[in-house]
N, C-alpha and C. Protein backbone atom coordinates (compact mmCIF):
# COMPACT_ATOMS: atom_id res chain seq x y z
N UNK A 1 57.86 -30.22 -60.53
CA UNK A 1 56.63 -30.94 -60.27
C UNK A 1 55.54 -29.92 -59.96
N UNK A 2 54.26 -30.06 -60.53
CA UNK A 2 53.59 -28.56 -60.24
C UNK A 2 52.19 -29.59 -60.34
N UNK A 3 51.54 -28.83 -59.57
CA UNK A 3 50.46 -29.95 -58.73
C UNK A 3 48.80 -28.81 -59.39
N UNK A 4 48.55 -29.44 -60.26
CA UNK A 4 47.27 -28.71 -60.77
C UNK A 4 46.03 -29.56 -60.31
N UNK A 5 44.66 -28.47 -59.87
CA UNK A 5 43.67 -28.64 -59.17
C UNK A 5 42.51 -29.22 -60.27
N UNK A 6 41.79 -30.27 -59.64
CA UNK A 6 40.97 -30.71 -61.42
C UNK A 6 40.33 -29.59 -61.41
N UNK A 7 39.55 -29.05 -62.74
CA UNK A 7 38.74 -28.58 -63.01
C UNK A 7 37.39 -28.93 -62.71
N UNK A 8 36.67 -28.01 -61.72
CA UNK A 8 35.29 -28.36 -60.90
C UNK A 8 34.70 -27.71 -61.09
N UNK A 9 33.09 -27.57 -61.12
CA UNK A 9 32.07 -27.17 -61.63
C UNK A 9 32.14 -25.50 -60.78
N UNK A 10 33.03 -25.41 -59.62
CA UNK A 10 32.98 -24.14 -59.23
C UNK A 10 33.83 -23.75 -59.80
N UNK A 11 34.83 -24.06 -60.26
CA UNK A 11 36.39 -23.46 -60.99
C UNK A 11 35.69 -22.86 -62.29
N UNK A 12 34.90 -22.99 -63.14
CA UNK A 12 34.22 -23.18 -64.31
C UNK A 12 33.26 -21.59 -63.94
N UNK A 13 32.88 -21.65 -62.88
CA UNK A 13 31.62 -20.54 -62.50
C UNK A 13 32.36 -19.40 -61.77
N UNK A 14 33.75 -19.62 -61.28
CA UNK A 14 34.76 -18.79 -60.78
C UNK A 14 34.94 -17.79 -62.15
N UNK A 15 35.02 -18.42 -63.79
CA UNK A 15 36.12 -18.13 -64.64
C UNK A 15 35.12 -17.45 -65.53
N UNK A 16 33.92 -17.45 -65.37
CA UNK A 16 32.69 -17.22 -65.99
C UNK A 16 31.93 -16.31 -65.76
N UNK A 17 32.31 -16.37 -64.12
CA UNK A 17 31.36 -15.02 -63.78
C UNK A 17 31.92 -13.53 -63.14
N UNK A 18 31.37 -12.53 -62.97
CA UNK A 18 32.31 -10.94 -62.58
C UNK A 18 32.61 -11.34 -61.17
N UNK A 19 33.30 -10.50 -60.51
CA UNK A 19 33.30 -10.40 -59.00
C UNK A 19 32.76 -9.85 -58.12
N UNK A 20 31.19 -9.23 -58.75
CA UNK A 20 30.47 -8.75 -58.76
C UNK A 20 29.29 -9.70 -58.24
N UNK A 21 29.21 -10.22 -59.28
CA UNK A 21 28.30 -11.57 -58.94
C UNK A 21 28.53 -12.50 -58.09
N UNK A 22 29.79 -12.52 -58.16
CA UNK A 22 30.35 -13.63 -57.14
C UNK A 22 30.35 -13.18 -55.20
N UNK A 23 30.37 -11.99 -55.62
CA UNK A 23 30.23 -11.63 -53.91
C UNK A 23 28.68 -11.20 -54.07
N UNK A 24 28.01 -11.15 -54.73
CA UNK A 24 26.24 -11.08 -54.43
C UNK A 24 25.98 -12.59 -54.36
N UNK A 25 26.49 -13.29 -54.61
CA UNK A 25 26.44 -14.48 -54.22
C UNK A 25 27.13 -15.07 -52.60
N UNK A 26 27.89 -14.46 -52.35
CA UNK A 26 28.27 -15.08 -51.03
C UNK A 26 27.82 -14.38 -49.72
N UNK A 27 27.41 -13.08 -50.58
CA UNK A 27 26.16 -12.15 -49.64
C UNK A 27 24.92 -12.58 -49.26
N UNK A 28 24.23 -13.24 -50.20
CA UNK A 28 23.13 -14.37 -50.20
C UNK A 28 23.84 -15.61 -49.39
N UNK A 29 24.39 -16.15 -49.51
CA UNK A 29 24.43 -16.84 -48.90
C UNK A 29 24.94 -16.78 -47.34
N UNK A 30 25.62 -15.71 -47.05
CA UNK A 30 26.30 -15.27 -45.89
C UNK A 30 24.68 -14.85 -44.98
N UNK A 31 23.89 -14.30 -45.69
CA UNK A 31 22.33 -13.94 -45.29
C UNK A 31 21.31 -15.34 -45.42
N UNK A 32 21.25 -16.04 -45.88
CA UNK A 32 21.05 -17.54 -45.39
C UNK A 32 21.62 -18.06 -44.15
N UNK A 33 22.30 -18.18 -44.24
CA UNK A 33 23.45 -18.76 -42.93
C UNK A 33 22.85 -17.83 -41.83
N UNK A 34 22.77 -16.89 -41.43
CA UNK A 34 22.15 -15.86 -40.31
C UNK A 34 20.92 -15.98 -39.94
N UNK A 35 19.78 -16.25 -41.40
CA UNK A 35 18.91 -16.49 -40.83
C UNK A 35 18.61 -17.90 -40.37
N UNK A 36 19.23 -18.72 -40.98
CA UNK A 36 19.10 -19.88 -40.70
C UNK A 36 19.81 -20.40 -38.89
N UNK A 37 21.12 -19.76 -38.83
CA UNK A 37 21.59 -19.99 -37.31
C UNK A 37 20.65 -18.52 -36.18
N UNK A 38 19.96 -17.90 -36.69
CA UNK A 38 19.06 -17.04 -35.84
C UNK A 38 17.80 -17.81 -35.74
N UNK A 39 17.25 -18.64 -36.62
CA UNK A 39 16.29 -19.42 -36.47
C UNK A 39 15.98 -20.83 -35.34
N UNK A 40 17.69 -21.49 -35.70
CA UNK A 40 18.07 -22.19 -34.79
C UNK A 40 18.13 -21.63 -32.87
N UNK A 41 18.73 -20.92 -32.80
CA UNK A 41 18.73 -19.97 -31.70
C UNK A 41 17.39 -19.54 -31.21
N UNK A 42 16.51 -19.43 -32.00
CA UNK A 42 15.30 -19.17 -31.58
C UNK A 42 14.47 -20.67 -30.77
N UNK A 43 14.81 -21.54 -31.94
CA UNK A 43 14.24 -23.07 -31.46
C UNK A 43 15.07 -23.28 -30.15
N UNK A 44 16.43 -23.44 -30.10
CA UNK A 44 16.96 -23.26 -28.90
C UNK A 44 16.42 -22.90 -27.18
N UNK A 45 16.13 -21.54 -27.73
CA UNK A 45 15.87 -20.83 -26.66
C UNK A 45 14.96 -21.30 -26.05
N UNK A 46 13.24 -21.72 -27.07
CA UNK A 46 12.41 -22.13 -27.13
C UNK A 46 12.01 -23.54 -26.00
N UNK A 47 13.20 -24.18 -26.37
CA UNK A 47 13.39 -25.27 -25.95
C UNK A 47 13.56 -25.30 -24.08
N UNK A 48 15.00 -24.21 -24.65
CA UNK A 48 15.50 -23.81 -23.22
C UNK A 48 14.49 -23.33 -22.29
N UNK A 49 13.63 -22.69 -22.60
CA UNK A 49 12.40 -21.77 -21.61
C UNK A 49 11.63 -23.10 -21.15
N UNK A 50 11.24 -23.95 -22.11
CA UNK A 50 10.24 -25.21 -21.50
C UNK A 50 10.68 -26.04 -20.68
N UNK A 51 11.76 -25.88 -20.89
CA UNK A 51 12.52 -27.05 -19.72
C UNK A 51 12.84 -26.16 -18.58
N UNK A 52 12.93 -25.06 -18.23
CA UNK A 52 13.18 -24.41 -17.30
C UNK A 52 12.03 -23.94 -16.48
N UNK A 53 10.40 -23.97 -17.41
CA UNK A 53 9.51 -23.73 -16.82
C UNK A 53 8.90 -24.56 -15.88
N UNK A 54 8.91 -26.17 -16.95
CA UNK A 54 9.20 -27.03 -15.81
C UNK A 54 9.68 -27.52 -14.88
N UNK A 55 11.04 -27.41 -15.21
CA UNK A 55 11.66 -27.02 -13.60
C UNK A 55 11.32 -26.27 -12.35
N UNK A 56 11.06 -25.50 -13.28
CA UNK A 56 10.65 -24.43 -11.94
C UNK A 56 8.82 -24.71 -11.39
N UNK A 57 8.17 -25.14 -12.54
CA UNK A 57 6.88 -25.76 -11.82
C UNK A 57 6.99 -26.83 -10.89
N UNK A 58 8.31 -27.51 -11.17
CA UNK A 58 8.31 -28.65 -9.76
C UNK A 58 9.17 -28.39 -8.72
N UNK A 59 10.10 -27.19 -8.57
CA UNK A 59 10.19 -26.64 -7.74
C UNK A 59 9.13 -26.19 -6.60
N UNK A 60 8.21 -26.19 -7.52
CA UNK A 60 7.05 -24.76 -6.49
C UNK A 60 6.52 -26.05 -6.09
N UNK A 61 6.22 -26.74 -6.74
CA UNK A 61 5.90 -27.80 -5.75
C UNK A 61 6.16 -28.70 -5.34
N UNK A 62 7.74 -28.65 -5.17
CA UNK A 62 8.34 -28.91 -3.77
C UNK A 62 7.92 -28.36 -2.41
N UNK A 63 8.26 -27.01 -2.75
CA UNK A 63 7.82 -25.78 -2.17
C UNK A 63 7.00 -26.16 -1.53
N UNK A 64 5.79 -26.46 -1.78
CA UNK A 64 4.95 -26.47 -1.30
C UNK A 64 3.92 -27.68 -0.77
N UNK A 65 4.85 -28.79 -1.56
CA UNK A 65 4.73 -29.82 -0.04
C UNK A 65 5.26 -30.05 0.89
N UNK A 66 6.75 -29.32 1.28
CA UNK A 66 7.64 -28.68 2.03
C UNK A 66 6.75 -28.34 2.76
N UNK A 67 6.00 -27.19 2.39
CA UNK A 67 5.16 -26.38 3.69
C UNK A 67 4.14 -27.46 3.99
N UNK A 68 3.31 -28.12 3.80
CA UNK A 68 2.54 -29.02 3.81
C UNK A 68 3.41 -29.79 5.00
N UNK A 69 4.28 -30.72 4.93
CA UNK A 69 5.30 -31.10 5.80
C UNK A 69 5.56 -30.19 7.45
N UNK A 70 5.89 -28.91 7.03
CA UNK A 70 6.38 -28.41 8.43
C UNK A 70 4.61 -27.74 9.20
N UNK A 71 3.51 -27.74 8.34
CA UNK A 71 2.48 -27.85 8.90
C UNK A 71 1.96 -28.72 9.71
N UNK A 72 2.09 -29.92 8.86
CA UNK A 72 1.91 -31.33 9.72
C UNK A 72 2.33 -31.80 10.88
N UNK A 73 3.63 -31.63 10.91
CA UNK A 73 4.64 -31.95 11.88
C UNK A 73 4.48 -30.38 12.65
N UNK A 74 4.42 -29.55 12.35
CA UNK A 74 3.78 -28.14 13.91
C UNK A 74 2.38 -29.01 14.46
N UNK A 75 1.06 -29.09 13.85
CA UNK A 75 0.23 -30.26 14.44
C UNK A 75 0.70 -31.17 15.07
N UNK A 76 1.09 -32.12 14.19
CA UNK A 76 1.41 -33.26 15.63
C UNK A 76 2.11 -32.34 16.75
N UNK A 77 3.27 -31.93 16.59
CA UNK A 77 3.82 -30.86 17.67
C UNK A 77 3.02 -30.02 19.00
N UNK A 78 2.11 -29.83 18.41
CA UNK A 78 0.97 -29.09 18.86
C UNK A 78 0.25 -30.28 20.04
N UNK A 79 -0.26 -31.35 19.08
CA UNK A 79 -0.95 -32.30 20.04
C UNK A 79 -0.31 -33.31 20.94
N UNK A 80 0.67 -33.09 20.31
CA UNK A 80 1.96 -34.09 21.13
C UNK A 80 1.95 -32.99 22.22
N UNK A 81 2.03 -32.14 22.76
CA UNK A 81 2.77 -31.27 23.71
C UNK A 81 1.27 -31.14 24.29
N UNK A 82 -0.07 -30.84 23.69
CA UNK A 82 -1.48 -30.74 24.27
C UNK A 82 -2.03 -31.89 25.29
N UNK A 83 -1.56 -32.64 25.18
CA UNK A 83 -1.30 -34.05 25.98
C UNK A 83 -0.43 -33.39 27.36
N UNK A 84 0.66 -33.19 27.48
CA UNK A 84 0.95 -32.83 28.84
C UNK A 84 0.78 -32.04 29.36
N UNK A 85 0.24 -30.62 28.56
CA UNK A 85 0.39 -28.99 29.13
C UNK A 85 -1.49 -28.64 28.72
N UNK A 86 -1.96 -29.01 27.81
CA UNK A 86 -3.55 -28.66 27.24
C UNK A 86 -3.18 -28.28 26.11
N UNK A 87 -4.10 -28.03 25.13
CA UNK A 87 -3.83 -27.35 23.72
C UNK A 87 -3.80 -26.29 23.44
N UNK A 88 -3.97 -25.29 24.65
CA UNK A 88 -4.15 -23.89 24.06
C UNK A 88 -2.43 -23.61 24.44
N UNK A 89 -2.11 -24.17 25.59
CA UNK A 89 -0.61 -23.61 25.99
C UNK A 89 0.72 -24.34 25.08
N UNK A 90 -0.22 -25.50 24.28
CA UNK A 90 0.73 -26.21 23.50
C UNK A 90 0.79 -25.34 22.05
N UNK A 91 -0.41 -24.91 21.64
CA UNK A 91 -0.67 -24.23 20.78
C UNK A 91 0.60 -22.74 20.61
N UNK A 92 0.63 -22.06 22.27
CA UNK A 92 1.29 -21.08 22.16
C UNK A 92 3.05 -21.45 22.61
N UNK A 93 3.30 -22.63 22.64
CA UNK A 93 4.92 -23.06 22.29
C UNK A 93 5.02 -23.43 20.99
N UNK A 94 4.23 -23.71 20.09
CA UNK A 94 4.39 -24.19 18.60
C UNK A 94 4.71 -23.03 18.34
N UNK A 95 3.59 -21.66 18.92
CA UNK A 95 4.03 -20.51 17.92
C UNK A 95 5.40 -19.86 18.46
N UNK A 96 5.70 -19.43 19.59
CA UNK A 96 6.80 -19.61 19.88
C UNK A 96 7.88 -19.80 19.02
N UNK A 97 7.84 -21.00 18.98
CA UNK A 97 8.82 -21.45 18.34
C UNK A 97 9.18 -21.32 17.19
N UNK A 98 8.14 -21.07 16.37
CA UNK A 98 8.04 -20.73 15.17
C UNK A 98 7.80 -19.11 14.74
N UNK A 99 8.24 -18.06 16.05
CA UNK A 99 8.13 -16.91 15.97
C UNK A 99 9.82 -16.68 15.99
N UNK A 100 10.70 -17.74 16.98
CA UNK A 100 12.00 -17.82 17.30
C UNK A 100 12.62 -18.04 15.33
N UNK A 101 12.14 -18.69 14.72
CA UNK A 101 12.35 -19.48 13.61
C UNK A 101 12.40 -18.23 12.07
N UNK A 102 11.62 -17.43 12.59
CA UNK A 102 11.15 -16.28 11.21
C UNK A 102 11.95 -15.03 12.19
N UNK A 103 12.35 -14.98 13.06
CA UNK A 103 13.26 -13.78 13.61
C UNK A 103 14.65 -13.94 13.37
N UNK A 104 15.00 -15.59 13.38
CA UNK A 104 16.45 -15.71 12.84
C UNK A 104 16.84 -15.52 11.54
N UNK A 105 15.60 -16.03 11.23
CA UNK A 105 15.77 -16.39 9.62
C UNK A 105 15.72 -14.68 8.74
N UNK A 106 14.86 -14.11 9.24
CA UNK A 106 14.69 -12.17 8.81
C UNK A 106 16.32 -11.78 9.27
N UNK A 107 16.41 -12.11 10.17
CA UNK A 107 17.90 -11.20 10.75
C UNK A 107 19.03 -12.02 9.94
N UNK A 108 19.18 -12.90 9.38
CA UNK A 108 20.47 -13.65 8.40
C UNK A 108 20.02 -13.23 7.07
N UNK A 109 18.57 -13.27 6.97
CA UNK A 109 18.61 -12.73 5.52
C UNK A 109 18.92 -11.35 5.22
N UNK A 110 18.47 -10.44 6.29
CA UNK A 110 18.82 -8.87 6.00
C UNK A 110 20.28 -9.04 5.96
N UNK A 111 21.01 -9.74 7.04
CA UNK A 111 22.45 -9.47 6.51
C UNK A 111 23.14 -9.42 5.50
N UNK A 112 22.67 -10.78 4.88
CA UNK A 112 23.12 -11.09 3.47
C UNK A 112 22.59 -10.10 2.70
N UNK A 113 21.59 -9.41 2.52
CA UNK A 113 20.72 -8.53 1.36
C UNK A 113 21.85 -7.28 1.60
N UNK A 114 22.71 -6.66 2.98
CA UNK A 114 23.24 -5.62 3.28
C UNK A 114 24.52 -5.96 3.10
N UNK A 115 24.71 -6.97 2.81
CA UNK A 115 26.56 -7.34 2.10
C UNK A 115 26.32 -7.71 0.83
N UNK A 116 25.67 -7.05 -0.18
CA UNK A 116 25.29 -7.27 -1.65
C UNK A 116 26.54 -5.61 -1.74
N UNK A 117 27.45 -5.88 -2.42
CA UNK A 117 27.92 -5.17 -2.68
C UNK A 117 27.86 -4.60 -5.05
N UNK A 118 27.16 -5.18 -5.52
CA UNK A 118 26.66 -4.88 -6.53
C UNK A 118 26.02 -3.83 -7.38
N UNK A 119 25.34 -3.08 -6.43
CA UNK A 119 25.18 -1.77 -7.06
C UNK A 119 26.02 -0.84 -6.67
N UNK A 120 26.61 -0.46 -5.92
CA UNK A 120 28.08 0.30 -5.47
C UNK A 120 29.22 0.18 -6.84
N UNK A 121 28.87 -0.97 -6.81
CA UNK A 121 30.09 -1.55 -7.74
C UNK A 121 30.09 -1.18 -8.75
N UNK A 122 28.97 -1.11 -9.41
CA UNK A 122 28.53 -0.94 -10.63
C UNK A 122 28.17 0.42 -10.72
N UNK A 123 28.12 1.33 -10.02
CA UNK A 123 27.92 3.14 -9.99
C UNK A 123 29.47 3.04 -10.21
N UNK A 124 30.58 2.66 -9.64
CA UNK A 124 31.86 2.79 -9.63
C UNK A 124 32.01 2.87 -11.00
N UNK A 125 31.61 1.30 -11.14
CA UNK A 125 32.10 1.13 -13.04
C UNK A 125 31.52 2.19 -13.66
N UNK A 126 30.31 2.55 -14.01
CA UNK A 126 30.04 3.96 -14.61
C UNK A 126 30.70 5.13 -14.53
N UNK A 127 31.08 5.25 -13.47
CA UNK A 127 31.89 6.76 -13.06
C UNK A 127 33.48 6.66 -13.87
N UNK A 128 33.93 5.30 -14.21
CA UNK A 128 34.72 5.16 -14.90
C UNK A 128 34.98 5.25 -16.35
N UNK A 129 33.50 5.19 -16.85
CA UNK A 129 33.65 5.38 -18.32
C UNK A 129 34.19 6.38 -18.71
N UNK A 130 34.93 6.52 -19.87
CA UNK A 130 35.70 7.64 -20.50
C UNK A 130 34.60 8.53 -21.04
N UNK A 131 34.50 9.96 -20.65
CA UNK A 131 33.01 11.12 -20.90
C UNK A 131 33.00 10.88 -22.52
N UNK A 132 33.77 10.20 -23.32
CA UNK A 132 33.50 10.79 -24.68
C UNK A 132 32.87 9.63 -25.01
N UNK A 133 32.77 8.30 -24.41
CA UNK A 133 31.79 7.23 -24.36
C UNK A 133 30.22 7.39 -23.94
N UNK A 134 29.93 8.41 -22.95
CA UNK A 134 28.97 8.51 -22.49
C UNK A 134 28.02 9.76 -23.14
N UNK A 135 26.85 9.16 -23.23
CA UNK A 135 25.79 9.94 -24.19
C UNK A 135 25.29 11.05 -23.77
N UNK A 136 25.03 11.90 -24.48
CA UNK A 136 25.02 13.30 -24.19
C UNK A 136 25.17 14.28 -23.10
N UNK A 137 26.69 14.11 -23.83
CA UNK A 137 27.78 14.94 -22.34
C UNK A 137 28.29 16.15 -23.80
């Protein structure tokens, strides 16, 4: 039993043409395909950046009705407390407090910035490359 393939308009252009032609043909087309999925990738990206810009534009202004918020509420704070003590001494517990607030917050962030162990790491990895990898040695 022997199972033959119909004869198709590529079988015909297989038998017809060199192998020569036939791979300048799939070279062209292999170079279609690249530019065509590099084109895509470009729209992609394109895409990707706008949606991320926006994101990040409504981030910032979060951000920054956030601050708007802890302004407001230091005011009332301020006049709420100017009521029992006067406003200048209420004035200087808002800051206070908000001097207590940026001293914690500096001293947790330096910590974290001084347990970044990442560039250490990465001088390591270099020192590891094999010298016949590395450029003009």
């Amino acid at each position: 039993m022997s199972t033959e393939l119909p004869n198709t308009g590529a079988h015909a252009k297989a038998e017809s043409s060199s192998l020569g032609e036939l791979l300048g043909e799939v070279t062209r087309d292999m170079s279609t395909l690249m530019r065509q999925e590099v084109e895509l990738a470009k729209v992609e990206l394109k895409d990707s950046a706008a949606r991320a810009g926006k994101g990040s534009g409504m981030l910032a202004g979060a951000g920054i009705a956030g601050h708007f918020v802890l302004l407001f509420l230091s005011l009332a704070l301020w006049w709420a407390l100017g009521t029992l003590w006067g406003l200048g001494w209420s004035g200087v517990v808002v800051a206070v407090i908000w001097a207590i607030i940026a001293g914690v917050l500096a001293t947790v962030g330096r910590k974290e910035l001084k347990a970044i162990k990442g560039l250490p790491q990465t001088g390591q990895t270099l020192q590891e490359i094999p010298p016949t990898l590395k450029p003009n040695s």
